[in-house]
C-alpha atoms as a PDB file:
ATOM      1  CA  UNK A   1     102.559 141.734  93.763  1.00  0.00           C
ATOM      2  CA  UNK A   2     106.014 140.200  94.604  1.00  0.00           C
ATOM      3  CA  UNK A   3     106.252 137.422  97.448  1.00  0.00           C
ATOM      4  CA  UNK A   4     108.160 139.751  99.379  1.00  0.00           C
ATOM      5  CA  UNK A   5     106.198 142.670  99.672  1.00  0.00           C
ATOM      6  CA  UNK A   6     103.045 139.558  99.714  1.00  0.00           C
ATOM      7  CA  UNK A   7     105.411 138.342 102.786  1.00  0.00           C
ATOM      8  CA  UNK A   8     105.834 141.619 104.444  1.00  0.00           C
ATOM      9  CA  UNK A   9     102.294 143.132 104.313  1.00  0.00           C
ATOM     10  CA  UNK A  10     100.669 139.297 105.995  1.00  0.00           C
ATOM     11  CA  UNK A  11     103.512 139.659 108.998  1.00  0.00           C
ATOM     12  CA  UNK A  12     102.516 143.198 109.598  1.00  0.00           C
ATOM     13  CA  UNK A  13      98.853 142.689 109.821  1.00  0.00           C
ATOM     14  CA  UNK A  14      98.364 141.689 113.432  1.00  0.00           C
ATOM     15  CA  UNK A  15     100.790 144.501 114.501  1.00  0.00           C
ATOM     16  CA  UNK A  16      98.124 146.837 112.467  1.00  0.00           C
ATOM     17  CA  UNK A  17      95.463 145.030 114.172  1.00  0.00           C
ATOM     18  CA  UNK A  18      96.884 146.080 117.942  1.00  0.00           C
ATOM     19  CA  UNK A  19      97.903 149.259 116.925  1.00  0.00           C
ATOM     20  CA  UNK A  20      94.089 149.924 115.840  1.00  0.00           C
ATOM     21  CA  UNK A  21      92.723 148.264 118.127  1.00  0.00           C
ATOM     22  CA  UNK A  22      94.982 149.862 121.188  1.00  0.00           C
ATOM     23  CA  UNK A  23      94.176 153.689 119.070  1.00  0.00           C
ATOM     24  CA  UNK A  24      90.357 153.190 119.712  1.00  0.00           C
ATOM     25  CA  UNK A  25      90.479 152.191 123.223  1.00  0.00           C
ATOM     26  CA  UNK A  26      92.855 155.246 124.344  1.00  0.00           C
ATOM     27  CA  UNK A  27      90.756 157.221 122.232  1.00  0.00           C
ATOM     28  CA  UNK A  28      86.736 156.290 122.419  1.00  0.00           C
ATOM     29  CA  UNK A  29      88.041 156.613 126.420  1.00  0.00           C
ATOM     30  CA  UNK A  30      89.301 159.751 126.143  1.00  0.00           C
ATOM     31  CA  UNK A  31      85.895 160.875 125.154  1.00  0.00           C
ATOM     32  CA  UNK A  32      83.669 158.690 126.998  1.00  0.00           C
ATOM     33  CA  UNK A  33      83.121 160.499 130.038  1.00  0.00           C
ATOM     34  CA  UNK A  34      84.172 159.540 133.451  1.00  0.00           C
ATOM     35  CA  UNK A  35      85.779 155.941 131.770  1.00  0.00           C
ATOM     36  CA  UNK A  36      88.072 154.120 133.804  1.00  0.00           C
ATOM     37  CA  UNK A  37      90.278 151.748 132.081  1.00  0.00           C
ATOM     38  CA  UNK A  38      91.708 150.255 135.332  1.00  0.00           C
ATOM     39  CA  UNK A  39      88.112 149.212 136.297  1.00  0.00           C
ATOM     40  CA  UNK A  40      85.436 148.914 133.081  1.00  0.00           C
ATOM     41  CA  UNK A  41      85.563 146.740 130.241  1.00  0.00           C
ATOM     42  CA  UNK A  42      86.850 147.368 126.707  1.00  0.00           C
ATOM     43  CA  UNK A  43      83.353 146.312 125.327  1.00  0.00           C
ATOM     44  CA  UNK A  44      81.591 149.601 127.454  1.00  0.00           C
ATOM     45  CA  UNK A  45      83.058 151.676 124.946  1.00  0.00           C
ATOM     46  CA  UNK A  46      80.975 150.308 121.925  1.00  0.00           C
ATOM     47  CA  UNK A  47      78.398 149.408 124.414  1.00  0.00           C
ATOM     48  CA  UNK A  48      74.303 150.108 123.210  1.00  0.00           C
ATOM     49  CA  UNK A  49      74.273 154.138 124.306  1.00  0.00           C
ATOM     50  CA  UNK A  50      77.403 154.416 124.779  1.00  0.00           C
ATOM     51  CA  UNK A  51      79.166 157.354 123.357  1.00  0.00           C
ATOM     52  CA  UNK A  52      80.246 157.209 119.827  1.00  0.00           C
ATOM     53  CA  UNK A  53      79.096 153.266 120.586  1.00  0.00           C
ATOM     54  CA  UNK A  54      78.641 152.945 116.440  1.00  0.00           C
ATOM     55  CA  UNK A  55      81.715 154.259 115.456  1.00  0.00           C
ATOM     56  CA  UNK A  56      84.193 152.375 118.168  1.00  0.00           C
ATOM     57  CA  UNK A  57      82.607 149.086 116.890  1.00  0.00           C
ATOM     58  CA  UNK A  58      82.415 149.613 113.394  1.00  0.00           C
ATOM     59  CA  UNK A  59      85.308 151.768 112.711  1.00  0.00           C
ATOM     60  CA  UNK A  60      87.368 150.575 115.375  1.00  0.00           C
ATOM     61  CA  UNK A  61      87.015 146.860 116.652  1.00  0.00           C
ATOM     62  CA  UNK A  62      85.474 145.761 113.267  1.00  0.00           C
ATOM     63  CA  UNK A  63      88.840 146.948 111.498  1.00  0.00           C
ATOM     64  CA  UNK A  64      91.150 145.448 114.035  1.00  0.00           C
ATOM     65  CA  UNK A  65      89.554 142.422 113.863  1.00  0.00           C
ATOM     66  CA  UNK A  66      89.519 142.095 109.903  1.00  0.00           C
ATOM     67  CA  UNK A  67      93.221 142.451 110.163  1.00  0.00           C
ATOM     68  CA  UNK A  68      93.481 139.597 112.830  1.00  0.00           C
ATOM     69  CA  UNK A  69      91.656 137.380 111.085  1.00  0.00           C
ATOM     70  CA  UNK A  70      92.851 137.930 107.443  1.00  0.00           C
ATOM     71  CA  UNK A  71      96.409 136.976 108.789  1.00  0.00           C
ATOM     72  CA  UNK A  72      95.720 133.799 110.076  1.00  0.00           C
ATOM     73  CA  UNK A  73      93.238 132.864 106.859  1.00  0.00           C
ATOM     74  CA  UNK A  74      95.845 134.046 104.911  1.00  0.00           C
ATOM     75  CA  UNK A  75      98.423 131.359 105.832  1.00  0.00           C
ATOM     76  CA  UNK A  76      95.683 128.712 106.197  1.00  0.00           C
ATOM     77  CA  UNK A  77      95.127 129.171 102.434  1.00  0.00           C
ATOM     78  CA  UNK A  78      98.562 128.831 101.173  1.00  0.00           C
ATOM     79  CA  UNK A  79      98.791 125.511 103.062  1.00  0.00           C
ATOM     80  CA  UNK A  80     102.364 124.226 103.715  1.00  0.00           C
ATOM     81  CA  UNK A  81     101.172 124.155 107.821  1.00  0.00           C
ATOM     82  CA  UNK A  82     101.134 121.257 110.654  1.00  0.00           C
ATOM     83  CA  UNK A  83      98.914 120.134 112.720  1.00  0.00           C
ATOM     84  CA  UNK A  84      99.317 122.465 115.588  1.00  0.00           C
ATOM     85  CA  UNK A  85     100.217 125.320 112.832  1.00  0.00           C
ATOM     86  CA  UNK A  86      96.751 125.168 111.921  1.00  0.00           C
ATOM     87  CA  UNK A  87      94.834 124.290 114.783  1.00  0.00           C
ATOM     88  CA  UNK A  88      96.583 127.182 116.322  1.00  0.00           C
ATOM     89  CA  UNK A  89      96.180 129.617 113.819  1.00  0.00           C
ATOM     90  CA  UNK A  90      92.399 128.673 113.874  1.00  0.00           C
ATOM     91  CA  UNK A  91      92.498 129.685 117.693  1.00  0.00           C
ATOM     92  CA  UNK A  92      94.136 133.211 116.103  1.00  0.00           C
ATOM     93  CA  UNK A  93      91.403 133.864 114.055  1.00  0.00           C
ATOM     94  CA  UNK A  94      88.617 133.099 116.526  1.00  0.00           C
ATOM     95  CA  UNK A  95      90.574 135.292 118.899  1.00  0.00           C
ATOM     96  CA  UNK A  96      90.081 138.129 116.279  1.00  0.00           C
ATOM     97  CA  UNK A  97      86.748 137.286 115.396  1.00  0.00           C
ATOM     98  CA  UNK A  98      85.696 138.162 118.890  1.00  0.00           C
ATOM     99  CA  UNK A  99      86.055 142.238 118.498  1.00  0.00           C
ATOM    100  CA  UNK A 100      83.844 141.509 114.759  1.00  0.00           C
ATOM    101  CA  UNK A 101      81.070 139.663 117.223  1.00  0.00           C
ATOM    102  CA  UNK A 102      81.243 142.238 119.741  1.00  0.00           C
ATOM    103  CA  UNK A 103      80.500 145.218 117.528  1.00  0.00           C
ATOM    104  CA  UNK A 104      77.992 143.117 116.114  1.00  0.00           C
ATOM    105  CA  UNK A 105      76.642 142.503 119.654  1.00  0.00           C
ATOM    106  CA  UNK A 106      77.465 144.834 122.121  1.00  0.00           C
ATOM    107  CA  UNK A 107      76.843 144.764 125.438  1.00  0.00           C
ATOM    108  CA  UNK A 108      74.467 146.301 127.146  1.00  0.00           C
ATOM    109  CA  UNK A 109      75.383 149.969 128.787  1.00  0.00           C
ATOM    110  CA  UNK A 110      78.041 148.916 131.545  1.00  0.00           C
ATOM    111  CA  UNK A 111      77.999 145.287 130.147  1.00  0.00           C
ATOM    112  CA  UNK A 112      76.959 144.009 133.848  1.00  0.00           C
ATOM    113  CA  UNK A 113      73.061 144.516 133.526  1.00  0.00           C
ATOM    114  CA  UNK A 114      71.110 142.902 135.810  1.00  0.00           C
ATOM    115  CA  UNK A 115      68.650 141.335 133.202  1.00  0.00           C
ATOM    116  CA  UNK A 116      70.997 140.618 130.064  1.00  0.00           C
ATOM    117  CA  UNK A 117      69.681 141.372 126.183  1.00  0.00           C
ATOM    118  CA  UNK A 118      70.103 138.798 123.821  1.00  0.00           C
ATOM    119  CA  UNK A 119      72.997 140.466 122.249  1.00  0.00           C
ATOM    120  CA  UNK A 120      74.753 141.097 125.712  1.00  0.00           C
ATOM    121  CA  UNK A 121      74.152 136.894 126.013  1.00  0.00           C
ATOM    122  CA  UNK A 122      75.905 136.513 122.529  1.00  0.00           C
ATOM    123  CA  UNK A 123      78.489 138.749 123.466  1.00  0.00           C
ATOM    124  CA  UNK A 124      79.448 137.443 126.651  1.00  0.00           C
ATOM    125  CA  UNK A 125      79.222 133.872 125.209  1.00  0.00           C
ATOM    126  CA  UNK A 126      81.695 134.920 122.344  1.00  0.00           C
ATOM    127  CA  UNK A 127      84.485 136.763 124.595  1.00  0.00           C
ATOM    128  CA  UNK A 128      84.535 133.404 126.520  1.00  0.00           C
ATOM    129  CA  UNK A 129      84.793 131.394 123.339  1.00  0.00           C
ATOM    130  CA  UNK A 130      87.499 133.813 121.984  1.00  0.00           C
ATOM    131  CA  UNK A 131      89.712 134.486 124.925  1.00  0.00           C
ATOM    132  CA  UNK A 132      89.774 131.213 125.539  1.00  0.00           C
ATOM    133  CA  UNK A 133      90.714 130.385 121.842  1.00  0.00           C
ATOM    134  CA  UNK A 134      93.616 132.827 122.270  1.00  0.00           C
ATOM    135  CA  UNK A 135      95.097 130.896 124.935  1.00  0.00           C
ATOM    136  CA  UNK A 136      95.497 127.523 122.962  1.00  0.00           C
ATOM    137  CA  UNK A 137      96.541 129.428 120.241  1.00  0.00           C
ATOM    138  CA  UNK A 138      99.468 130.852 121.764  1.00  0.00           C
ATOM    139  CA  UNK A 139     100.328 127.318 123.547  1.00  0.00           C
ATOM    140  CA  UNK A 140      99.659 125.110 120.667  1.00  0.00           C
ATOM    141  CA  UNK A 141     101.906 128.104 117.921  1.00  0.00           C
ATOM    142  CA  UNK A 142     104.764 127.982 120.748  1.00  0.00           C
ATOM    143  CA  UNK A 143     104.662 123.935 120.529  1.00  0.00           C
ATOM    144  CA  UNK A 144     104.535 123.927 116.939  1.00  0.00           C
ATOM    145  CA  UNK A 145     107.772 126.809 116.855  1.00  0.00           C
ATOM    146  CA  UNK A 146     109.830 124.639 119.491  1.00  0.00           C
ATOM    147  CA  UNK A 147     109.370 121.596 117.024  1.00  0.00           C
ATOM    148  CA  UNK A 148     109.568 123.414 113.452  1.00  0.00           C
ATOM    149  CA  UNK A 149     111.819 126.586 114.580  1.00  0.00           C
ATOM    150  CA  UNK A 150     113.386 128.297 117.753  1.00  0.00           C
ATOM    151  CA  UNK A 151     113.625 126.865 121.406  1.00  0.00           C
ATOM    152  CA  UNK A 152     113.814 130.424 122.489  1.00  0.00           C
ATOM    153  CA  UNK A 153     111.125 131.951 120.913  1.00  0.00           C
ATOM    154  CA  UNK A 154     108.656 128.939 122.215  1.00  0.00           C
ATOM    155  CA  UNK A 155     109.819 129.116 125.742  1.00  0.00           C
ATOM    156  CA  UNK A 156     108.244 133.222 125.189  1.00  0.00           C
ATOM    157  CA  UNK A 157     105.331 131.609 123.842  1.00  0.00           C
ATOM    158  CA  UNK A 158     104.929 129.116 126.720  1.00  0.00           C
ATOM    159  CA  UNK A 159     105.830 131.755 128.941  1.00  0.00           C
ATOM    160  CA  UNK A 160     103.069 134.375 127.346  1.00  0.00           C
ATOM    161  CA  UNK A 161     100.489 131.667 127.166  1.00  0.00           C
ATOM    162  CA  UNK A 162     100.123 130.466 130.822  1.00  0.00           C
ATOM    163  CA  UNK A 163      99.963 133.811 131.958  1.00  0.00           C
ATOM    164  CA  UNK A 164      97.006 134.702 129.791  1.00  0.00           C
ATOM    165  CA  UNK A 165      95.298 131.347 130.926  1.00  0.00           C
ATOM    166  CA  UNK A 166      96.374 133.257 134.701  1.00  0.00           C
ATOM    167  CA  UNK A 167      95.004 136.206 133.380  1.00  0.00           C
ATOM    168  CA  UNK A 168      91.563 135.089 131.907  1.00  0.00           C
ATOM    169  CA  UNK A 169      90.439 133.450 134.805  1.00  0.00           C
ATOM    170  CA  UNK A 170      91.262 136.203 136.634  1.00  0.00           C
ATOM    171  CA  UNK A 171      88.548 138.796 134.839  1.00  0.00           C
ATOM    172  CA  UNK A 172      85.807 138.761 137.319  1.00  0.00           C
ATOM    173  CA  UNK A 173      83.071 141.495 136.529  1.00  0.00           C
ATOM    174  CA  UNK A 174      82.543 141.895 140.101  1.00  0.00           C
ATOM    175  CA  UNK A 175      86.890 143.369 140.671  1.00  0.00           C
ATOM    176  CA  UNK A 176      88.266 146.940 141.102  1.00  0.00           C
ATOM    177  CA  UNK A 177      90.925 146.320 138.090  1.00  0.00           C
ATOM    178  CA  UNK A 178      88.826 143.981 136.186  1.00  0.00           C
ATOM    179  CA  UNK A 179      89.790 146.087 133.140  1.00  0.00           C
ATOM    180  CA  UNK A 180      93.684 146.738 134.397  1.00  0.00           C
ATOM    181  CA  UNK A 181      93.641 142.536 133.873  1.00  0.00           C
ATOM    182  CA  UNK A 182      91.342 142.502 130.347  1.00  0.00           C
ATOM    183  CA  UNK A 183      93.702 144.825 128.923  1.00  0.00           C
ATOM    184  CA  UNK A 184      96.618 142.961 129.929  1.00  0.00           C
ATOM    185  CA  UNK A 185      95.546 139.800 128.581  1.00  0.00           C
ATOM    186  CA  UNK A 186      94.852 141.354 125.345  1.00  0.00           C
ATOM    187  CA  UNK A 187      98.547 142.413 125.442  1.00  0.00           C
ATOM    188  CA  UNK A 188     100.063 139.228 126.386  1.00  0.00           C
ATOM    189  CA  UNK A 189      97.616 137.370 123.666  1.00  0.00           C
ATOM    190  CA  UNK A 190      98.292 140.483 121.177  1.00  0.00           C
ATOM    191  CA  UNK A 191     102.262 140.165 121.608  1.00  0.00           C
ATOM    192  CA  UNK A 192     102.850 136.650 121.271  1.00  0.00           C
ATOM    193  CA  UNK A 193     100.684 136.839 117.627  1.00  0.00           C
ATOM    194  CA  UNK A 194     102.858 139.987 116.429  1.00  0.00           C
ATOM    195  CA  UNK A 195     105.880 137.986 117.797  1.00  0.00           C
ATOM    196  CA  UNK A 196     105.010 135.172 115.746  1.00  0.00           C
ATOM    197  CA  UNK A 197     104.166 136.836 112.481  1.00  0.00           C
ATOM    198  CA  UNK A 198     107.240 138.362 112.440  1.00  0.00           C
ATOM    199  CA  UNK A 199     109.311 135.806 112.818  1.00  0.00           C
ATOM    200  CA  UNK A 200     107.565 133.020 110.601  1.00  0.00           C
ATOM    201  CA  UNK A 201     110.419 132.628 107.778  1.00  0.00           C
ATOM    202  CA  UNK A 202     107.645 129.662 106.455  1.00  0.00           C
ATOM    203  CA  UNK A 203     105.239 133.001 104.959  1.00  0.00           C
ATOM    204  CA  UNK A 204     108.313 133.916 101.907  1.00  0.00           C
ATOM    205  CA  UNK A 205     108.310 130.381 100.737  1.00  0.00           C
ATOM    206  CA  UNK A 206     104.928 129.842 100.611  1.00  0.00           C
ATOM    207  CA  UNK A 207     104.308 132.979  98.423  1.00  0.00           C
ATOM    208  CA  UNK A 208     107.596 132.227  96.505  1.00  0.00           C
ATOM    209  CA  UNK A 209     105.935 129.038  95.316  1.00  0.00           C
ATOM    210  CA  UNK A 210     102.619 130.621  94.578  1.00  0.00           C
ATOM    211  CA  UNK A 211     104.314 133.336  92.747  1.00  0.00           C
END
């Protein structure tokens, strides 16, 4: 395989990821009944009884996730990266890792039991771990692109990054639009990371090297 198709198929993969990932949600909601996406959590659609609960984890999440975190290994391994290149891209695949643990794991039905399971524990734990991941991944890539790259691009990352950090402390189970504010910070984290694939001139030279 040539370095620029090599190039072109590792910048499109976390676009393929949201695109996947976004598909299932509008979809496993459109058939779970009564589903609010303004006010439930993406996790209650692969939730334990939940409709279709199997197939939105494993065909959905697990998928999107795979992409997510192949894109971010894949750079690690053809080295050439900074300091905050890689700690940041570590933060991107943790970030993706999440939707692997939480179809692994899901929640309990409704994901705000009273008396948690041991996988609704390991979920919870891991959406913590990997939203908050996300949002020094996106600071620390926009650092590393305002040092190595484009002012302009950066100041979007900065930009994207403190309002996720806004955004994540802002999902409370307990709130109306609890998943109005989920889904957005998966779309501010989700942009920034399709933003910066596609605009990483570093990936051709790597793989011209290689190759």
């Amino acid at each position: 395989m040539s370095s620029t198709r090599m190039t072109k198929i590792i910048s499109l993969l976390p676009l393929l990821s949201a695109g996947w990932f976004a598909l299932t949600v509008i979809v496993a909601g459109w058939h779970f009944p009564n589903y609010q996406h303004s006010s439930q959590f993406i996790s209650e659609l692969g939730a334990t009884g939940a409709p279709y609960g199997a197939l939105v984890n494993f065909v959905g999440f697990l998928p999107a996730s795979m992409a997510l975190v192949s894109f971010a290994a894949l750079i690690l391994i053809n080295g050439n990266t900074t300091a905050k290149q890689t700690v940041g891209l570590l933060g991107v695949a943790c970030y993706g890792a999440t939707l692997s643990i939480a179809a692994i794991y899901p929640c309990d039905y409704g994901c705000r039991p009273p008396t948690p399971s041991s996988s609704q524990m390991i979920h919870n734990l891991s959406a913590l771990v990997g939203y908050s991941c996300g949002v020094i991944a996106v600071l620390l890539l926009a650092a590393d692109v305002l040092k190595e790259r484009s002012r302009a691009i950066a100041m979007i990352g900065f930009v994207l990054g403190s309002i996720a950090a806004v955004l994540l402390l802002s999902i409370v189970p307990s709130s109306p639009i609890v998943g109005l504010i989920q889904r957005l910070f998966e779309l501010v984290i989700y942009s920034w990371i399709v933003l910066y694939a596609l605009t990483l001139p570093s990936l051709q030279s790597r793989f011209a090297t290689r190759n």
